[in-house]
Protein backbone atom coordinates (compact mmCIF):
# COMPACT_ATOMS: atom_id res chain seq x y z
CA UNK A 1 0.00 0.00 0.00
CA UNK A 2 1.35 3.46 -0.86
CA UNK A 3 2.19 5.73 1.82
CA UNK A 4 0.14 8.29 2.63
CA UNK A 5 1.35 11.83 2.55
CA UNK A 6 0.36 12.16 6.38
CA UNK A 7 2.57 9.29 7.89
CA UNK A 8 5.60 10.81 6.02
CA UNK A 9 8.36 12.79 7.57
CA UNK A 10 7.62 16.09 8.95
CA UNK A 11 3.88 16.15 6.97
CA UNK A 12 2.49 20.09 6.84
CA UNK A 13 -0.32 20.55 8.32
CA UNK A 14 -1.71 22.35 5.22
CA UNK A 15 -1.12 19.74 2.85
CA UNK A 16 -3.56 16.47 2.10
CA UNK A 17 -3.41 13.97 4.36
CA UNK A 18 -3.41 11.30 2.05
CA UNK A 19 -2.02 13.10 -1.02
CA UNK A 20 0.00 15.74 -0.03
CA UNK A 21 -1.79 18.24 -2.18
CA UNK A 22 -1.55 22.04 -0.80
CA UNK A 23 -5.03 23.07 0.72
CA UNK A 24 -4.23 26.10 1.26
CA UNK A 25 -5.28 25.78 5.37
CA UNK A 26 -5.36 22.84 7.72
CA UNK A 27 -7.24 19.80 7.06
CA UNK A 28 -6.57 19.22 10.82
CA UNK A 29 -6.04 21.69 13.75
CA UNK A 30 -6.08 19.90 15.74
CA UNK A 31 -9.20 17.93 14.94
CA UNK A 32 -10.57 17.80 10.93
CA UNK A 33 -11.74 20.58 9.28
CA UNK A 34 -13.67 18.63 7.14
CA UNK A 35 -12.05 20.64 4.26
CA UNK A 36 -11.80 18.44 0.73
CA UNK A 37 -8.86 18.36 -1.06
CA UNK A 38 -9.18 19.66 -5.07
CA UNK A 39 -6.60 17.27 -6.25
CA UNK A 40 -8.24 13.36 -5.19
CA UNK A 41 -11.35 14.84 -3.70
CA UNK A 42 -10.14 12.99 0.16
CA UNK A 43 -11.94 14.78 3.27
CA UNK A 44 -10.40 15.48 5.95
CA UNK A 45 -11.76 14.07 8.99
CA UNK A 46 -13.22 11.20 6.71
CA UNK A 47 -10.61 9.61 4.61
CA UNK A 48 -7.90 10.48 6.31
CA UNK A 49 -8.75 9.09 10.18
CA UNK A 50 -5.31 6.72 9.82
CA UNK A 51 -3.07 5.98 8.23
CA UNK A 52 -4.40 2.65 6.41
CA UNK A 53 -7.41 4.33 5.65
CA UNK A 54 -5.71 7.00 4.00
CA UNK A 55 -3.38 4.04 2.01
CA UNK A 56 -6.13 3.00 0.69
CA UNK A 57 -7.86 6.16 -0.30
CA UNK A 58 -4.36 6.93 -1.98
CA UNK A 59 -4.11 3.25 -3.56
CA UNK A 60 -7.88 3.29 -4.66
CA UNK A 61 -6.96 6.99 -6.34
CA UNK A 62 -4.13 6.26 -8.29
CA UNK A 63 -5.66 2.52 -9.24
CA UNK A 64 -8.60 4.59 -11.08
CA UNK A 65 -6.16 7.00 -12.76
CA UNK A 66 -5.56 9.45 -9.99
CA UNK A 67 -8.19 12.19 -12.02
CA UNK A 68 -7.91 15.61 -10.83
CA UNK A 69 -11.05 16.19 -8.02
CA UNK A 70 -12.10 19.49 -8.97
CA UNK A 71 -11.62 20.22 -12.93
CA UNK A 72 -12.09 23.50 -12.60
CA UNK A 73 -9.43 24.10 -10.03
CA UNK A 74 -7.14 21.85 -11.70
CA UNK A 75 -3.49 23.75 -12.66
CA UNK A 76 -2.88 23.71 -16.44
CA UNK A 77 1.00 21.91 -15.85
CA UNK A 78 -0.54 19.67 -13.07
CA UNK A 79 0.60 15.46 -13.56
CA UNK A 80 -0.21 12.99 -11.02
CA UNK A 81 3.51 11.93 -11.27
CA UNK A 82 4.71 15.10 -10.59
CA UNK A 83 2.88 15.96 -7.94
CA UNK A 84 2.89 12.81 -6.05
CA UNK A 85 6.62 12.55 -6.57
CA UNK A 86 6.90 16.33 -5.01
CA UNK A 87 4.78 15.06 -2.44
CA UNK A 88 7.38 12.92 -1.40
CA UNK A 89 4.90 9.50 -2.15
CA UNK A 90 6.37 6.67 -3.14
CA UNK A 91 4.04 4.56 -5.74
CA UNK A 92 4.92 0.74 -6.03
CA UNK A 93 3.50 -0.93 -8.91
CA UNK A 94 1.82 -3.44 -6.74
CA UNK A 95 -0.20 -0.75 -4.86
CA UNK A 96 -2.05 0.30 -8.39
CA UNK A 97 -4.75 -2.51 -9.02
């Protein structure tokens, strides 16, 4: 299973929980803001509770093509490889099914 953004080292607070996407305030402080992240569409508070729940919201993402979550807030130069990469998340080939 892919590691969550949120279990990696020294996570900020105002990044996704599960894919390390920027949400421009915290998604916990210290308990969920219930905010949704435009990049996978993950809730705070929801898919992010711990850190094998937010594996698998990661794993289920990127298995169905990792699709931006809000198309009309999605940044022309954006790439799921890029930005999980500068996320610091590591994608095996076995955690894509």
């Amino acid at each position: 299973m892919a590691l969550a953004y949120g279990w990696t080292a020294d996570p900020d607070p105002c990044r996704c929980r599960v894919c390390g996407w920027d949400l421009g305030e915290p998604g916990w402080d210290p308990s969920p803001t219930y905010i949704i992240c435009s990049a996978c569409s993950a809730e705070a508070g929801v898919d992010d509770l711990d850190e094998r729940r937010a594996g698998r919201y990661l794993a289920r993402w990127i298995g169905e093509g990792a699709a931006w979550g809000v198309p009309s807030e999605q940044p022309a130069e954006w790439s799921p490889s890029g930005h999980l990469a500068a996320a610091g998340i590591v994608v095996r080939r076995r955690d894509v099914r």
